[in-house]
C-alpha atoms as a PDB file:
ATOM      1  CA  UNK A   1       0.000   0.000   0.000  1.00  0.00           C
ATOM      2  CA  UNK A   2       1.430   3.730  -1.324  1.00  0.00           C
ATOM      3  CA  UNK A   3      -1.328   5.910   0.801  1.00  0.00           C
ATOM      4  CA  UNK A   4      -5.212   5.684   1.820  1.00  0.00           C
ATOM      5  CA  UNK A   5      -7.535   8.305   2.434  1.00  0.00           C
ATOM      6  CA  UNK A   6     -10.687   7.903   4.362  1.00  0.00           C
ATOM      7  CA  UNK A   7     -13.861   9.154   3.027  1.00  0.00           C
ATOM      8  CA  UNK A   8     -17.179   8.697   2.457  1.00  0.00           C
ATOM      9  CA  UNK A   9     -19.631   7.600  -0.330  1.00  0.00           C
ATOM     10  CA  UNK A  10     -23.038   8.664   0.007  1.00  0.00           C
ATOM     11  CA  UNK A  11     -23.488   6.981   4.235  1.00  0.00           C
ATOM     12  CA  UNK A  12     -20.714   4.139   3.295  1.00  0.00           C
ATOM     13  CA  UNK A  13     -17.574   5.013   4.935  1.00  0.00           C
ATOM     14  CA  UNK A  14     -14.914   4.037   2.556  1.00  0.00           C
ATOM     15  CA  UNK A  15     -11.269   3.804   2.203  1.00  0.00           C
ATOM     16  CA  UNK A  16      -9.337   4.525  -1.057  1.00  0.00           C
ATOM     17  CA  UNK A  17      -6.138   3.238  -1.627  1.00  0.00           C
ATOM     18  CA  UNK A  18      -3.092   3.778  -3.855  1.00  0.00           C
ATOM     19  CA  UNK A  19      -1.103   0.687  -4.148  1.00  0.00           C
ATOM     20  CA  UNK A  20       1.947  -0.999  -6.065  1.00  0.00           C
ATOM     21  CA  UNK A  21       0.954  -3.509  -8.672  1.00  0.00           C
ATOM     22  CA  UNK A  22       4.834  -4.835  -8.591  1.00  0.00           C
ATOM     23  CA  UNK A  23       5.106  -4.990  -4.650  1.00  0.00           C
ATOM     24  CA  UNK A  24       0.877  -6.282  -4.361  1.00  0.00           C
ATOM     25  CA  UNK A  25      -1.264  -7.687  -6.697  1.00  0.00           C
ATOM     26  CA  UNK A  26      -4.782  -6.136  -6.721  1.00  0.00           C
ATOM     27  CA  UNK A  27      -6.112 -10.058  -6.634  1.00  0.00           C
ATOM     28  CA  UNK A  28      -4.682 -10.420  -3.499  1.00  0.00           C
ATOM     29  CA  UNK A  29      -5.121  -6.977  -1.666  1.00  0.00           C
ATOM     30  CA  UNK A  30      -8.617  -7.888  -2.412  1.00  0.00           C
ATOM     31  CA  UNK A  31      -8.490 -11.178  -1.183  1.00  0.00           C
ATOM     32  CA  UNK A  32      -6.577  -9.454   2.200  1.00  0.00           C
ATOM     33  CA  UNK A  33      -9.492  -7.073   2.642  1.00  0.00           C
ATOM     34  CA  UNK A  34     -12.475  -9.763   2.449  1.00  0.00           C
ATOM     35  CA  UNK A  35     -10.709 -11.894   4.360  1.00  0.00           C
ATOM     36  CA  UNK A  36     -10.580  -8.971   7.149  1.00  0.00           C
ATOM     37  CA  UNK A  37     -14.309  -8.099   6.743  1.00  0.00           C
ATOM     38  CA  UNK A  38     -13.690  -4.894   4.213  1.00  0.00           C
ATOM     39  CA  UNK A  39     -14.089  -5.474   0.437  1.00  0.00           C
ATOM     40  CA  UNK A  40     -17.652  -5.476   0.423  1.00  0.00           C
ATOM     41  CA  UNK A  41     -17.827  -2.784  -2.464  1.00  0.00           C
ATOM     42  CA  UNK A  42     -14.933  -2.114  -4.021  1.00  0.00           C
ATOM     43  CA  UNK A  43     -14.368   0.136  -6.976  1.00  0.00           C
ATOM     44  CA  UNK A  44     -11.584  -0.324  -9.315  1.00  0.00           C
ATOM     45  CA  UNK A  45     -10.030   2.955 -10.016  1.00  0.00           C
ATOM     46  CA  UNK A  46      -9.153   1.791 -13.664  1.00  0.00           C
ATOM     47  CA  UNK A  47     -12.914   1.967 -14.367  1.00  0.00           C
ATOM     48  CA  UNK A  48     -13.154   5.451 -14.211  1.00  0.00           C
ATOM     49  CA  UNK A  49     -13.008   8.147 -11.315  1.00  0.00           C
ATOM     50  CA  UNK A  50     -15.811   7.257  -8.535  1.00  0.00           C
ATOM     51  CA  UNK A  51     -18.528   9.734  -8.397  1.00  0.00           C
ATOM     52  CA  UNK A  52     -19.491  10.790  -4.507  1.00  0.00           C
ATOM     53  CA  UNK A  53     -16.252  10.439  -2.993  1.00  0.00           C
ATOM     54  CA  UNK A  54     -15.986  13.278  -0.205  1.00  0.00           C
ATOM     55  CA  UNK A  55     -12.794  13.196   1.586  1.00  0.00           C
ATOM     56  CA  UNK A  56     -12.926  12.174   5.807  1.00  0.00           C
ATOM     57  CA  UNK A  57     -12.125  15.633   7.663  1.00  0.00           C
ATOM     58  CA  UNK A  58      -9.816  13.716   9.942  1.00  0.00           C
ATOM     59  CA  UNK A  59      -7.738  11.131   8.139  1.00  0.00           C
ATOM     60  CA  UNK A  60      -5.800   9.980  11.241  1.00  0.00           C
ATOM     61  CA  UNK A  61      -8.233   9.425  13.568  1.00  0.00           C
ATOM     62  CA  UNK A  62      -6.919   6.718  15.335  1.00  0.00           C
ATOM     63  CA  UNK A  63      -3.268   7.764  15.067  1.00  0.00           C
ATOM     64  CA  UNK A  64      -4.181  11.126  16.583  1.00  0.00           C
ATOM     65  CA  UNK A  65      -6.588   9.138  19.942  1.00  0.00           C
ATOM     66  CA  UNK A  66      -3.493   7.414  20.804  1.00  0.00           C
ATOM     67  CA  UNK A  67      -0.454   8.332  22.529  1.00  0.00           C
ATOM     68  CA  UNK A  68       1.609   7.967  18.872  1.00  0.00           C
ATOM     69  CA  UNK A  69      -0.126  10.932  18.125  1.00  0.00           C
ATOM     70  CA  UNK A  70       3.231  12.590  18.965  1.00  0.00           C
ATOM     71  CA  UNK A  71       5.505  10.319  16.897  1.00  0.00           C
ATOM     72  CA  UNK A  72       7.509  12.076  13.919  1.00  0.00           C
ATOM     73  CA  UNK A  73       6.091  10.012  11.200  1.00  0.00           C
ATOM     74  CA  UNK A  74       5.976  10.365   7.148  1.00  0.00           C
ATOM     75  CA  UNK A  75       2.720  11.192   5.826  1.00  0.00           C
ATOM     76  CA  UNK A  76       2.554   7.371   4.118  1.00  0.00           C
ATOM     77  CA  UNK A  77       3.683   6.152   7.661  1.00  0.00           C
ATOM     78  CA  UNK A  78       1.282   7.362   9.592  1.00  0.00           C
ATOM     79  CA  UNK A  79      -1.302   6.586   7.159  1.00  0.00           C
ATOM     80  CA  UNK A  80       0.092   2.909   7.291  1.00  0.00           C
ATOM     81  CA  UNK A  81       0.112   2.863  11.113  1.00  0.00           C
ATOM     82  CA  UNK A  82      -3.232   5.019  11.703  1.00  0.00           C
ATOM     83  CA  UNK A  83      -4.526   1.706   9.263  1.00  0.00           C
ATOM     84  CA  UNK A  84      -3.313  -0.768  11.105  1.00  0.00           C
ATOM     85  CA  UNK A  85      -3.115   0.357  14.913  1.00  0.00           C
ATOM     86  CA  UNK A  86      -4.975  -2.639  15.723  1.00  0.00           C
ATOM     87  CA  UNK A  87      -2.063  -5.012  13.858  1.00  0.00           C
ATOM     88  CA  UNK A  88       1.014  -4.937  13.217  1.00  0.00           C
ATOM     89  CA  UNK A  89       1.638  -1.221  13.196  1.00  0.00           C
ATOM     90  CA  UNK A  90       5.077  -1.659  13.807  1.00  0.00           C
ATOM     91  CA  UNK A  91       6.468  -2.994  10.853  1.00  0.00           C
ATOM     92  CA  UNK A  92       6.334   0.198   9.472  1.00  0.00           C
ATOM     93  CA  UNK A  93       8.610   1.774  11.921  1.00  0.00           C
ATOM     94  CA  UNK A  94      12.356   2.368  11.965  1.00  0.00           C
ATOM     95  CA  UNK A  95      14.306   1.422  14.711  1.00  0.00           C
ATOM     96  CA  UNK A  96      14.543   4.685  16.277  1.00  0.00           C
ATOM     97  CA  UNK A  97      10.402   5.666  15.788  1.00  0.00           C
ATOM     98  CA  UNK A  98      10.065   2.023  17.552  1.00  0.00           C
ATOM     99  CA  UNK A  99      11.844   3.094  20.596  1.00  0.00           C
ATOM    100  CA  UNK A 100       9.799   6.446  20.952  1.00  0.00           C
ATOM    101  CA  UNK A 101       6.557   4.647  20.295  1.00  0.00           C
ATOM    102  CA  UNK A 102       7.462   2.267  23.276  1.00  0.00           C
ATOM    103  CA  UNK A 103       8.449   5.261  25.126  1.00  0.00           C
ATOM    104  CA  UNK A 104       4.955   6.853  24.188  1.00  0.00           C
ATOM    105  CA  UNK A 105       3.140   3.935  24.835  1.00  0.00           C
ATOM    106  CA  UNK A 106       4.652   3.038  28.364  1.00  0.00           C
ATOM    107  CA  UNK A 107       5.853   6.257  29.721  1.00  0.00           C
ATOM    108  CA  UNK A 108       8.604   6.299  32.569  1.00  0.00           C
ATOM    109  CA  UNK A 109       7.298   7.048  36.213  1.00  0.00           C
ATOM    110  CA  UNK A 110       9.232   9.684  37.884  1.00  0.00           C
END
């Protein structure tokens, strides 16, 4: 996955995602998103530009309820993390963001 952005489509809440076709095949991004209850409408972007789309106002909603709101992160990171806080969110950390998140996450008592 390149980026998502969270929106909406008519009252569907919807995510739309730019991907690699060399790193992920679409097949099997699909397959990864039925298989985790999402995928129940999906629109291929190479039919055409998807009418309705309005964009989330908050796209890091998670990210920003937790306490790695306050973690320097790339725009595609935290839109990978914010994704995935309920996974394997750390995969798409370097070594040094991993050591602030667990400094975040389980803050020294003085």
């Amino acid at each position: 996955m390149v980026k998502t952005r969270q929106g909406w489509i008519g009252k569907e809440e919807v995510v739309k995602v730019w991907f690699d076709p060399k790193a992920v095949s679409y097949e099997s991004m699909l397959d990864h998103a039925k298989a985790n209850q999402g995928g129940r409408h999906v629109w291929d972007s190479r039919q055409g530009e998807e009418s309705g789309f309005r964009l989330d106002g908050e796209q890091k909603y998670y990210l920003l309820q937790s306490p790695l709101r306050d973690l320097v992160l790339s725009e595609t990171q935290a839109s990978r993390v914010n994704a995935s806080l309920k996974g394997n969110w750390q995969q798409y950390l370097a070594p040094s963001q991993l050591q602030r998140a667990e400094e975040l996450l389980h803050p020294k008592k003085k």
